[in-house]
PDB file of N, CA and C in Angstrom:
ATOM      1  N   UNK A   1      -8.512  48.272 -55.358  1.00  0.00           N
ATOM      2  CA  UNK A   1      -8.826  46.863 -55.339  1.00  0.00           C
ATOM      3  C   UNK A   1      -8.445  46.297 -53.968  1.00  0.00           C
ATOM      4  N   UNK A   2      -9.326  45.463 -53.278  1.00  0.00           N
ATOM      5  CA  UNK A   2      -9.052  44.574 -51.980  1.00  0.00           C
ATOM      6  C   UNK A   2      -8.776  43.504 -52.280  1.00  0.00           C
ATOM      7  N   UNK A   3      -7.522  42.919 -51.709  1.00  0.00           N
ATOM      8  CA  UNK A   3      -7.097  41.675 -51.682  1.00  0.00           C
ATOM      9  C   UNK A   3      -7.101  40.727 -50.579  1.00  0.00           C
ATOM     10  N   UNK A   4      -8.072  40.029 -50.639  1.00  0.00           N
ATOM     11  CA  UNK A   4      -7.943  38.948 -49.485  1.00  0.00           C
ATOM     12  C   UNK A   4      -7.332  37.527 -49.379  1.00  0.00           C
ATOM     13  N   UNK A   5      -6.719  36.749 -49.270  1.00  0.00           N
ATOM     14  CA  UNK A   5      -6.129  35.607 -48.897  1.00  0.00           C
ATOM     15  C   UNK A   5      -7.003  35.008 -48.105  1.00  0.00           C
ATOM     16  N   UNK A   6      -7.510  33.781 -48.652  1.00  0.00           N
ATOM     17  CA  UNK A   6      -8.413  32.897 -47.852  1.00  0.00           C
ATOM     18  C   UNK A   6      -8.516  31.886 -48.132  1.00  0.00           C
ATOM     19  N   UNK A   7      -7.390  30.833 -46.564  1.00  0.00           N
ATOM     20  CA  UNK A   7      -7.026  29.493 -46.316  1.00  0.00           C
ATOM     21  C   UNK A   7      -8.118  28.767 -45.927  1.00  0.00           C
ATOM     22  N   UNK A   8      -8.213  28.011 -46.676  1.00  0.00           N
ATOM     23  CA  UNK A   8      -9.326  26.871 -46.938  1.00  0.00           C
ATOM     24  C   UNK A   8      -9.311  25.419 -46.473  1.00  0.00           C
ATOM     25  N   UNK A   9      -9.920  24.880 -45.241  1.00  0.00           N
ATOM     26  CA  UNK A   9      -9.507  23.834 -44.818  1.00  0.00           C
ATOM     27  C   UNK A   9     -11.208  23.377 -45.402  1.00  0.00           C
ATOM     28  N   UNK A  10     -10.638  21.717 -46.133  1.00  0.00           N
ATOM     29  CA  UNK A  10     -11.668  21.361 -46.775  1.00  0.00           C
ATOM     30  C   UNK A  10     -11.671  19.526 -46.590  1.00  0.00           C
ATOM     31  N   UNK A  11     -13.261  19.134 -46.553  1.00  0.00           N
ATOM     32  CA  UNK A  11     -12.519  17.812 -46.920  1.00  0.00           C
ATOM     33  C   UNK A  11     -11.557  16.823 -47.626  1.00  0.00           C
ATOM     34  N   UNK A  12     -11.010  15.871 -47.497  1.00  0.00           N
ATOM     35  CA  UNK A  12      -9.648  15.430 -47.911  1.00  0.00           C
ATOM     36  C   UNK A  12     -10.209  15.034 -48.990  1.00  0.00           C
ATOM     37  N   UNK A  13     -11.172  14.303 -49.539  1.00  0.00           N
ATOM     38  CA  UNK A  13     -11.626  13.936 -50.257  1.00  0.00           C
ATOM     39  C   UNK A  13     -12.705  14.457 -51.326  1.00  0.00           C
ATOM     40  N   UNK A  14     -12.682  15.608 -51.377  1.00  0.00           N
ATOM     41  CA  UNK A  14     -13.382  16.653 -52.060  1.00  0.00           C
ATOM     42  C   UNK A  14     -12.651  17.867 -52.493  1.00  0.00           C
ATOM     43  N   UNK A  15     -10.994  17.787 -52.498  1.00  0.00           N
ATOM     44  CA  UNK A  15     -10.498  18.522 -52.380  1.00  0.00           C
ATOM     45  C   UNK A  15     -10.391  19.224 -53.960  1.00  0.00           C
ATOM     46  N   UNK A  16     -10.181  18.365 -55.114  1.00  0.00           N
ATOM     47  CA  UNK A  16     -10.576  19.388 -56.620  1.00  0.00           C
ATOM     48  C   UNK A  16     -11.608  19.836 -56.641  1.00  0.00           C
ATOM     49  N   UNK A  17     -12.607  19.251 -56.284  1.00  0.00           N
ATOM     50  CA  UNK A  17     -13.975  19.765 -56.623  1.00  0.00           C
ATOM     51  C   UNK A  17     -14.236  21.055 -55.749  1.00  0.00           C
ATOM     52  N   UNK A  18     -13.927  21.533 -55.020  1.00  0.00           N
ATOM     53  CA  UNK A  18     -14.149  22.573 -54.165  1.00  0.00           C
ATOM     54  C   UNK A  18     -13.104  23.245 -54.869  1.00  0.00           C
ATOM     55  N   UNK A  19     -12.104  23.019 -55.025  1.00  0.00           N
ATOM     56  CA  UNK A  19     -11.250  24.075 -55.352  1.00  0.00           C
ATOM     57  C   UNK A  19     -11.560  24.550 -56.442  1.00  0.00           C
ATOM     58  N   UNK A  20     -12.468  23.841 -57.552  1.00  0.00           N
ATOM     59  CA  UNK A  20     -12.549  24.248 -58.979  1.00  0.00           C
ATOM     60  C   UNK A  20     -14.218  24.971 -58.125  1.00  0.00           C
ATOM     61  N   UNK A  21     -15.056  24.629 -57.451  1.00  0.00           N
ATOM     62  CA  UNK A  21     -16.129  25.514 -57.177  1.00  0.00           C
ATOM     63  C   UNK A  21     -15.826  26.672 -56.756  1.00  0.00           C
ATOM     64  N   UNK A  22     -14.628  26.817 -55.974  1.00  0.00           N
ATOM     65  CA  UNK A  22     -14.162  28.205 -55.282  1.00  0.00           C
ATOM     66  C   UNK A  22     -13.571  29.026 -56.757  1.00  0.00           C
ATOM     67  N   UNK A  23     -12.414  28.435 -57.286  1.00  0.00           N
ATOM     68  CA  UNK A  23     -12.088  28.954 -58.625  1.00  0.00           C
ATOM     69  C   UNK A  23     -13.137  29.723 -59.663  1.00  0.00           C
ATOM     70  N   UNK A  24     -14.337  29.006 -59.669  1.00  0.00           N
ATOM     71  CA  UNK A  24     -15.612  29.585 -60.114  1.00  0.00           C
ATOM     72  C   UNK A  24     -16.388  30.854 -60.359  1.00  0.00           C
ATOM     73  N   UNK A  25     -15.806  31.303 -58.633  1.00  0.00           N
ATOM     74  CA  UNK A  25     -16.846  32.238 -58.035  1.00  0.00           C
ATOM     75  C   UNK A  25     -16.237  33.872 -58.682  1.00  0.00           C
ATOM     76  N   UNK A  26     -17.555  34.364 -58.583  1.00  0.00           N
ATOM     77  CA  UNK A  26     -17.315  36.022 -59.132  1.00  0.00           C
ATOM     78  C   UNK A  26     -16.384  36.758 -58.199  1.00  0.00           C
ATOM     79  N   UNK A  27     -15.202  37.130 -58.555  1.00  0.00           N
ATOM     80  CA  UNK A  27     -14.130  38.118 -57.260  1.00  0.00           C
ATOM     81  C   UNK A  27     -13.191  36.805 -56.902  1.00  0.00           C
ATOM     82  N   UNK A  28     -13.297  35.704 -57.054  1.00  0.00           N
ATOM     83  CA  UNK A  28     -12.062  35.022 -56.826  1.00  0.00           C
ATOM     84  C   UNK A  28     -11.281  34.775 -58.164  1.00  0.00           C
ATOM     85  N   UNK A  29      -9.971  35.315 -57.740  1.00  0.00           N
ATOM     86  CA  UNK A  29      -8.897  35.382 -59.111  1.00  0.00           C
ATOM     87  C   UNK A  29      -7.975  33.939 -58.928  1.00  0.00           C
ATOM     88  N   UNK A  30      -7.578  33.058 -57.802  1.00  0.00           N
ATOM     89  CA  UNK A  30      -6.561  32.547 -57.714  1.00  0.00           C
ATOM     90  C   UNK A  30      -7.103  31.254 -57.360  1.00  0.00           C
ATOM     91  N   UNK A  31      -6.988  30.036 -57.017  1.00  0.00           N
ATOM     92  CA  UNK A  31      -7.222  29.076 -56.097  1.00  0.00           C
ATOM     93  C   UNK A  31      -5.758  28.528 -56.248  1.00  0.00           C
ATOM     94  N   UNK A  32      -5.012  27.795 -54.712  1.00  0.00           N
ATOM     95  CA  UNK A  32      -3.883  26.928 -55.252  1.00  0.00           C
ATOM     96  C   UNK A  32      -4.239  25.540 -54.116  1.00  0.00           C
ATOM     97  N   UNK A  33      -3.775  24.443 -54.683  1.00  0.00           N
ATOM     98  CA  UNK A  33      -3.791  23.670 -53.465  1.00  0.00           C
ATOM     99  C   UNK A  33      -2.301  23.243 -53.006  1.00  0.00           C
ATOM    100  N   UNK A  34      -2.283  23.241 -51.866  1.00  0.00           N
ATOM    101  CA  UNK A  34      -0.660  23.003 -51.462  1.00  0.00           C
ATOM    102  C   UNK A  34      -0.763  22.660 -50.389  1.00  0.00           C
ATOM    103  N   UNK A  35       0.625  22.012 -49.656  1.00  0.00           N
ATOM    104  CA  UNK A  35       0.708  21.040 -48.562  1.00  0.00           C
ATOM    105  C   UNK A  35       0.963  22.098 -47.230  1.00  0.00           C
ATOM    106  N   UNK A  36       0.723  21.760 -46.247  1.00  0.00           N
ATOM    107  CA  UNK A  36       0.871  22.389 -45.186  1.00  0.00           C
ATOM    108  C   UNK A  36      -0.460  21.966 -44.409  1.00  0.00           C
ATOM    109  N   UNK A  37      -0.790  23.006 -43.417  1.00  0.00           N
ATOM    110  CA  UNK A  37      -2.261  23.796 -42.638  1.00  0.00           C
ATOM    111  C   UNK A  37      -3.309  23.293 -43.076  1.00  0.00           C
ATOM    112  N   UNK A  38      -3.114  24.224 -44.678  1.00  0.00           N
ATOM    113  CA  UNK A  38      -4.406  24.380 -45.388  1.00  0.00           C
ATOM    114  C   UNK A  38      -4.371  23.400 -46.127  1.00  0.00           C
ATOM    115  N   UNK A  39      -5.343  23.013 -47.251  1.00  0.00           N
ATOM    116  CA  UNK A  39      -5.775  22.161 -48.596  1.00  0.00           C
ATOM    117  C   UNK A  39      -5.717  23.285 -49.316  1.00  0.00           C
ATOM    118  N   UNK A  40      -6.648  24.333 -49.345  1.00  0.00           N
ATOM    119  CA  UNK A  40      -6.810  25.245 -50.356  1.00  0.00           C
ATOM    120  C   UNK A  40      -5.964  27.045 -50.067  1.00  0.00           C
ATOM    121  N   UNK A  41      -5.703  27.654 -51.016  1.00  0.00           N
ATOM    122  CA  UNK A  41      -5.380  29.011 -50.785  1.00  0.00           C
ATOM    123  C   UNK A  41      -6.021  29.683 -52.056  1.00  0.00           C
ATOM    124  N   UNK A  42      -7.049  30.940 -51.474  1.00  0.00           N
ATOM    125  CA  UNK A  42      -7.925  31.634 -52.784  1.00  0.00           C
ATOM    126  C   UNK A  42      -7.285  32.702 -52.328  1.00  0.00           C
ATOM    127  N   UNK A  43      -7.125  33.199 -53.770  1.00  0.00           N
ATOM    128  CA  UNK A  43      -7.041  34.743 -53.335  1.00  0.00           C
ATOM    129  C   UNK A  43      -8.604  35.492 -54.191  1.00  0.00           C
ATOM    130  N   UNK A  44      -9.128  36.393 -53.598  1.00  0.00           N
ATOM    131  CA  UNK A  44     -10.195  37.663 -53.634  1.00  0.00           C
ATOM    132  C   UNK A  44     -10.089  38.210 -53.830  1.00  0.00           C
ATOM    133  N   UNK A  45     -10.523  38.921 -54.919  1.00  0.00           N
ATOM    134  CA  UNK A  45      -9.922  40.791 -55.095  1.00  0.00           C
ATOM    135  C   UNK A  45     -11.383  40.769 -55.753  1.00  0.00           C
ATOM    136  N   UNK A  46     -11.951  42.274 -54.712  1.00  0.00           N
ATOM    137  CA  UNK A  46     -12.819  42.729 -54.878  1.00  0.00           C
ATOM    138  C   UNK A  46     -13.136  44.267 -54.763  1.00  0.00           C
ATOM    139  N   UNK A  47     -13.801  45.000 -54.820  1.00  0.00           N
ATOM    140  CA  UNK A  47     -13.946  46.665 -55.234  1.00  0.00           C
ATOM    141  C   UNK A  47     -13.796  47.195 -54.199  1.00  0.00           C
ATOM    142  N   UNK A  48     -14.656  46.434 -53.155  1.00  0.00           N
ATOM    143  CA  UNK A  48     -15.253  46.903 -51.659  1.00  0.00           C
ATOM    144  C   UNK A  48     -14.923  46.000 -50.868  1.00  0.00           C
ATOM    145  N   UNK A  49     -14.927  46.265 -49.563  1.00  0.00           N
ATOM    146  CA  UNK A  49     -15.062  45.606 -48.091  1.00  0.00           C
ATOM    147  C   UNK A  49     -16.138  44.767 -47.953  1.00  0.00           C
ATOM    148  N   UNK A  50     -17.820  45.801 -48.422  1.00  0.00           N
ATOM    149  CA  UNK A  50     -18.534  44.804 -48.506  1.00  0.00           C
ATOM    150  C   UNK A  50     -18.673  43.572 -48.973  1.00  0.00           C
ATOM    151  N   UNK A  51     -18.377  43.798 -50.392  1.00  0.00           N
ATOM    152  CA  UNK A  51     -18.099  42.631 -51.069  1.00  0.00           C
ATOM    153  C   UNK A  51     -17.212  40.903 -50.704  1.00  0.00           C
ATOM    154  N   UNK A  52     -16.317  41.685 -49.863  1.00  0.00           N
ATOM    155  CA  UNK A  52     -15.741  40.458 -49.274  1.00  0.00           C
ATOM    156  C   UNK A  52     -16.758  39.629 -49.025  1.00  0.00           C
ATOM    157  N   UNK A  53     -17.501  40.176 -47.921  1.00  0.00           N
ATOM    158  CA  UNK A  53     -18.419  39.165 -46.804  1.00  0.00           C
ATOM    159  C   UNK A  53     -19.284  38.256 -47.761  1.00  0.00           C
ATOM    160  N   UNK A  54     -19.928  39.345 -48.647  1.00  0.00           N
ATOM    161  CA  UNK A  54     -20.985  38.102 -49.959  1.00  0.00           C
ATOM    162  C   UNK A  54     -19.803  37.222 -50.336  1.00  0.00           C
ATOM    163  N   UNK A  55     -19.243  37.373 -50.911  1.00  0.00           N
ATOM    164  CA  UNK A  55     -17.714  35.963 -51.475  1.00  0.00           C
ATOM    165  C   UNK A  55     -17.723  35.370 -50.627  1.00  0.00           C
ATOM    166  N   UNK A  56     -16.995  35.668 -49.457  1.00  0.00           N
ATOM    167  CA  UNK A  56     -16.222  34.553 -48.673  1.00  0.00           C
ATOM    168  C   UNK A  56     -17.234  34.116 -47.730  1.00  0.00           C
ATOM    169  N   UNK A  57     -18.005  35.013 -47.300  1.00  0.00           N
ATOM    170  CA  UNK A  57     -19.424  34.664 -46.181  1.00  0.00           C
ATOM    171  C   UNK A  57     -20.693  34.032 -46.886  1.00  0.00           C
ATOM    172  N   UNK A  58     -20.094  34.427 -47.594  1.00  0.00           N
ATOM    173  CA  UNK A  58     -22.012  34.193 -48.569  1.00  0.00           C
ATOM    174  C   UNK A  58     -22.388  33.484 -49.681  1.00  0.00           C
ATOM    175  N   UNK A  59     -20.868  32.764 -49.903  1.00  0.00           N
ATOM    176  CA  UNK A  59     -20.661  32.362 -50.949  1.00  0.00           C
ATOM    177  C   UNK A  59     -19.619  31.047 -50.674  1.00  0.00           C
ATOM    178  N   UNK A  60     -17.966  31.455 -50.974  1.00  0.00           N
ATOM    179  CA  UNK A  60     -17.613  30.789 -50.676  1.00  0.00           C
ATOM    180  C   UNK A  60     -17.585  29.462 -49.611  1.00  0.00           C
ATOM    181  N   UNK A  61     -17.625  29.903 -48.234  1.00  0.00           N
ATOM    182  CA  UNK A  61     -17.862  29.239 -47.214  1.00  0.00           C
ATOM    183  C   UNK A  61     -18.716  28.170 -46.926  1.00  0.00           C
ATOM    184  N   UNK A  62     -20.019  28.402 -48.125  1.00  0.00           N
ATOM    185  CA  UNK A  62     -21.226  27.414 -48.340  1.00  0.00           C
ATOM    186  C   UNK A  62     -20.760  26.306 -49.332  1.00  0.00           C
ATOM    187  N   UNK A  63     -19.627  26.314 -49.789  1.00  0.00           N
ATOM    188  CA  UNK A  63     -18.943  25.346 -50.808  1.00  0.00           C
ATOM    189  C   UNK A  63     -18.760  24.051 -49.997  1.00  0.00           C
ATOM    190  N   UNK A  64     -19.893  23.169 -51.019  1.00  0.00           N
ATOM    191  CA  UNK A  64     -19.516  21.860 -50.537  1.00  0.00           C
ATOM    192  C   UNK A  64     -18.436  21.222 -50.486  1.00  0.00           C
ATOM    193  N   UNK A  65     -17.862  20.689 -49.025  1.00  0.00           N
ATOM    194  CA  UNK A  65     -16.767  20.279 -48.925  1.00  0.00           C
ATOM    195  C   UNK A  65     -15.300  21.052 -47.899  1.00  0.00           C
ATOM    196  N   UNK A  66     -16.014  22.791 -47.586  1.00  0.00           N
ATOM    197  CA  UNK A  66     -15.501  23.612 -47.649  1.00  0.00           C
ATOM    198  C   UNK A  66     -15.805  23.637 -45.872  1.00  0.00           C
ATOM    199  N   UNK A  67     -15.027  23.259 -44.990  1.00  0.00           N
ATOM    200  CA  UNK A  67     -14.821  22.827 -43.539  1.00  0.00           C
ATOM    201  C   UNK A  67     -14.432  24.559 -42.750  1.00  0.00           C
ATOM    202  N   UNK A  68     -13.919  25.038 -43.214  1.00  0.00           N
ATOM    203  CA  UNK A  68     -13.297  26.199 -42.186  1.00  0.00           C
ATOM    204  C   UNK A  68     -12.663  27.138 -43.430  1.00  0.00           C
ATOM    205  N   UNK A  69     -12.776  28.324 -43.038  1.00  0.00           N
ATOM    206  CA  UNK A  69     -11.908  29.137 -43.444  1.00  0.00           C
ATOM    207  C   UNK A  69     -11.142  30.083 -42.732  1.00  0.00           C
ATOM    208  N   UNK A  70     -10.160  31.308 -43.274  1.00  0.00           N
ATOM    209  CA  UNK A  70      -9.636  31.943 -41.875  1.00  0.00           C
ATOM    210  C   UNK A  70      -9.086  33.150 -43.242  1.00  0.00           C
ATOM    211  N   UNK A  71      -8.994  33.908 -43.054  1.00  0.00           N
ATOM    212  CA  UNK A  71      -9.487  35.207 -44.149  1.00  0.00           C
ATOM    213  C   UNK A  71      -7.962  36.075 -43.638  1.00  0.00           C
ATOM    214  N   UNK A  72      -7.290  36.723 -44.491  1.00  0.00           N
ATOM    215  CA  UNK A  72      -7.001  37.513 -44.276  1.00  0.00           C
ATOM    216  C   UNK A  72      -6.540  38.975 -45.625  1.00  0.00           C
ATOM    217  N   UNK A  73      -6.907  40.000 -45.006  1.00  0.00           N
ATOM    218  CA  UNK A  73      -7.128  41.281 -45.550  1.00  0.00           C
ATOM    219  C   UNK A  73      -5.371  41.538 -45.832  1.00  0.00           C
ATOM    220  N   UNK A  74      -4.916  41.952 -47.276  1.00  0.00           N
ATOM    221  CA  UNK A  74      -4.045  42.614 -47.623  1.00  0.00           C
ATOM    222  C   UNK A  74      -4.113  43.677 -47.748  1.00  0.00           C
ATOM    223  N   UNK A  75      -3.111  44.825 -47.004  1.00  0.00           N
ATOM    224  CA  UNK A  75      -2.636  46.151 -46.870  1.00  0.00           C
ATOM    225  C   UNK A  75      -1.958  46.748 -47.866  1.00  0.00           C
ATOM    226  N   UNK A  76      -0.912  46.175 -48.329  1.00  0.00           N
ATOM    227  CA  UNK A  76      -0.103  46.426 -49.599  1.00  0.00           C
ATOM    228  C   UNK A  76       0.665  45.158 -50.397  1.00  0.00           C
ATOM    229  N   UNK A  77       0.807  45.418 -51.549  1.00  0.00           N
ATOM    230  CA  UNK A  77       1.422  44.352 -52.605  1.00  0.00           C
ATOM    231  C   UNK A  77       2.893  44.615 -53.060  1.00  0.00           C
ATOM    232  N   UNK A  78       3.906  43.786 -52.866  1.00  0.00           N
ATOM    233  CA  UNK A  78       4.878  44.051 -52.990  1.00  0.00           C
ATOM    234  C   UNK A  78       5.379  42.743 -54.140  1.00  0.00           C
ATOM    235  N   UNK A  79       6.343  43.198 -55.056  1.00  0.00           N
ATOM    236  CA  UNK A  79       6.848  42.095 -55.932  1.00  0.00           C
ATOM    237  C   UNK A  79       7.803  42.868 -56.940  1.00  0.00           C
ATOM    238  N   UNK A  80       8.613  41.404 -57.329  1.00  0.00           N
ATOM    239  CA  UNK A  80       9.616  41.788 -57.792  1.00  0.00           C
ATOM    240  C   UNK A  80       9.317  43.057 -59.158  1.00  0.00           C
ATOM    241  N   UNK A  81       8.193  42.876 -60.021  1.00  0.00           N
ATOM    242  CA  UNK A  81       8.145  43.703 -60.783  1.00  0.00           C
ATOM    243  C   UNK A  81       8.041  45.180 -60.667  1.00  0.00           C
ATOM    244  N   UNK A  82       7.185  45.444 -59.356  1.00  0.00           N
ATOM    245  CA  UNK A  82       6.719  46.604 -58.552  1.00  0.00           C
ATOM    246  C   UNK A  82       8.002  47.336 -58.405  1.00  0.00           C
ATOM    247  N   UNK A  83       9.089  46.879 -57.593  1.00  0.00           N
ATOM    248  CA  UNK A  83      10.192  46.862 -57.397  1.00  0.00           C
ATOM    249  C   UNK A  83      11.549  47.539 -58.379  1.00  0.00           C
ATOM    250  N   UNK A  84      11.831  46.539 -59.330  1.00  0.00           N
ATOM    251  CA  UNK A  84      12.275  46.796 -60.852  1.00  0.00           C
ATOM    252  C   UNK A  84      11.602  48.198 -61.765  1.00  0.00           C
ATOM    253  N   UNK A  85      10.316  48.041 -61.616  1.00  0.00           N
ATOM    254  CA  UNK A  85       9.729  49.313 -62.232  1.00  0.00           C
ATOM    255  C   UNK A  85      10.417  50.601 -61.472  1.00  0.00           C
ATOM    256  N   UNK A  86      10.533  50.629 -60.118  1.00  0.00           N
ATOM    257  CA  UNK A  86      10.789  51.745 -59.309  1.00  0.00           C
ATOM    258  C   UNK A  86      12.229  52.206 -59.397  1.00  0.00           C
ATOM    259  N   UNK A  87      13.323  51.730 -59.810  1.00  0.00           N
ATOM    260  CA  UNK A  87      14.352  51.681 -59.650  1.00  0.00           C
ATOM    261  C   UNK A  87      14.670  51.797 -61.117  1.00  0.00           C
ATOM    262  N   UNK A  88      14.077  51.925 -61.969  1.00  0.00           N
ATOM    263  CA  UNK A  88      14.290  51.740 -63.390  1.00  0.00           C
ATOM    264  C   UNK A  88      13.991  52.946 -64.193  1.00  0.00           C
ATOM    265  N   UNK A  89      13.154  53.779 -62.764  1.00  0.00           N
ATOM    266  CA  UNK A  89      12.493  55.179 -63.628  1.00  0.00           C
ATOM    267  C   UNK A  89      13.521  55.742 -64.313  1.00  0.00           C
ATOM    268  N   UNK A  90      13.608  56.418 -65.651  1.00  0.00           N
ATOM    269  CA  UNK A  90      14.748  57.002 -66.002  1.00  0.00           C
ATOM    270  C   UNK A  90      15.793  56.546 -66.633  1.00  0.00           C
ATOM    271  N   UNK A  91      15.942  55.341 -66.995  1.00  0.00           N
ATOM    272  CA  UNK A  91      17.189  54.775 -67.159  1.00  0.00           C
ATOM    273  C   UNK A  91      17.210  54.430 -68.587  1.00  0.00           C
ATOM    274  N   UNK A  92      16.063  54.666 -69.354  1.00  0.00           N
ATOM    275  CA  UNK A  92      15.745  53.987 -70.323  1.00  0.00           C
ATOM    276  C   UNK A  92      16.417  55.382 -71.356  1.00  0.00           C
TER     277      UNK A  92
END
Protein backbone atom coordinates (compact mmCIF):
# COMPACT_ATOMS: atom_id res chain seq x y z
CA UNK A 1 0.00 0.00 0.00
CA UNK A 2 1.26 3.77 -0.87
CA UNK A 3 0.76 6.38 1.42
CA UNK A 4 0.67 9.85 0.47
CA UNK A 5 0.10 12.98 2.63
CA UNK A 6 -1.43 15.77 0.74
CA UNK A 7 -1.48 19.48 2.20
CA UNK A 8 -4.23 21.26 0.86
CA UNK A 9 -4.28 24.96 0.60
CA UNK A 10 -7.91 25.87 -0.20
CA UNK A 11 -10.20 28.71 -0.18
CA UNK A 12 -11.04 30.19 3.28
CA UNK A 13 -14.38 30.07 2.58
CA UNK A 14 -15.03 26.78 1.02
CA UNK A 15 -13.15 25.11 3.38
CA UNK A 16 -15.93 22.02 4.58
CA UNK A 17 -17.10 21.64 1.38
CA UNK A 18 -13.85 20.68 -0.20
CA UNK A 19 -12.81 18.83 2.55
CA UNK A 20 -15.98 16.63 2.56
CA UNK A 21 -15.39 16.52 -1.60
CA UNK A 22 -11.78 15.39 -1.01
CA UNK A 23 -13.09 12.94 1.87
CA UNK A 24 -15.29 11.52 -0.98
CA UNK A 25 -12.83 10.46 -3.37
CA UNK A 26 -11.89 6.70 -4.22
CA UNK A 27 -8.11 6.07 -2.38
CA UNK A 28 -8.56 8.92 0.02
CA UNK A 29 -8.84 7.40 3.62
CA UNK A 30 -8.32 10.58 5.88
CA UNK A 31 -9.17 14.35 5.45
CA UNK A 32 -8.31 16.66 8.67
CA UNK A 33 -8.62 20.36 8.82
CA UNK A 34 -6.20 22.10 11.15
CA UNK A 35 -4.48 25.37 11.82
CA UNK A 36 -1.16 26.15 10.54
CA UNK A 37 0.24 26.35 6.51
CA UNK A 38 -2.39 24.28 5.36
CA UNK A 39 -6.51 24.30 5.66
CA UNK A 40 -6.65 20.74 4.67
CA UNK A 41 -4.45 17.41 5.34
CA UNK A 42 -5.62 14.07 3.14
CA UNK A 43 -4.07 11.20 3.49
CA UNK A 44 -4.04 8.55 0.09
CA UNK A 45 -3.41 5.15 0.18
CA UNK A 46 -3.39 3.61 -2.95
CA UNK A 47 -2.07 0.12 -4.69
CA UNK A 48 0.23 1.90 -7.15
CA UNK A 49 2.33 4.98 -7.92
CA UNK A 50 0.21 5.34 -10.80
CA UNK A 51 -2.68 5.72 -9.07
CA UNK A 52 -1.51 8.57 -7.07
CA UNK A 53 -1.38 10.97 -10.09
CA UNK A 54 -5.34 10.04 -11.15
CA UNK A 55 -6.29 11.02 -7.19
CA UNK A 56 -4.31 13.79 -6.48
CA UNK A 57 -3.65 15.03 -10.29
CA UNK A 58 -6.73 14.03 -11.75
CA UNK A 59 -8.94 14.25 -9.31
CA UNK A 60 -8.33 15.76 -6.28
CA UNK A 61 -6.62 18.98 -7.37
CA UNK A 62 -9.76 19.79 -9.69
CA UNK A 63 -11.79 20.17 -6.32
CA UNK A 64 -13.63 23.20 -6.21
CA UNK A 65 -12.13 25.47 -3.91
CA UNK A 66 -8.93 23.44 -3.88
CA UNK A 67 -5.96 26.40 -4.50
CA UNK A 68 -2.58 24.40 -4.26
CA UNK A 69 -1.45 21.28 -3.18
CA UNK A 70 2.10 19.88 -2.22
CA UNK A 71 2.14 15.91 -1.99
CA UNK A 72 4.23 13.97 -0.15
CA UNK A 73 5.18 10.13 -0.62
CA UNK A 74 5.53 7.93 2.64
CA UNK A 75 8.50 5.45 2.93
CA UNK A 76 7.59 3.74 6.13
CA UNK A 77 4.86 3.81 8.99
CA UNK A 78 5.79 3.91 12.35
CA UNK A 79 3.34 3.92 15.56
CA UNK A 80 2.88 3.19 18.80
CA UNK A 81 1.03 -0.10 18.07
CA UNK A 82 3.65 -1.28 15.40
CA UNK A 83 6.04 -0.79 18.13
CA UNK A 84 4.23 -2.62 21.23
CA UNK A 85 3.48 -5.53 18.85
CA UNK A 86 7.37 -5.89 18.31
CA UNK A 87 8.50 -5.96 21.71
CA UNK A 88 5.69 -8.10 22.91
CA UNK A 89 6.57 -11.12 20.63
CA UNK A 90 6.63 -13.91 23.12
CA UNK A 91 5.57 -12.67 26.22
CA UNK A 92 2.20 -13.81 26.14
Amino acid sequence: MITAIVLVHTAADRIPETAQAIADLEGVSEVYSCAGDVDLIAVVKVGEHEELADVIAGRLSKIDGVRRTDTHIAFRSYSRADTEATFSVGLD
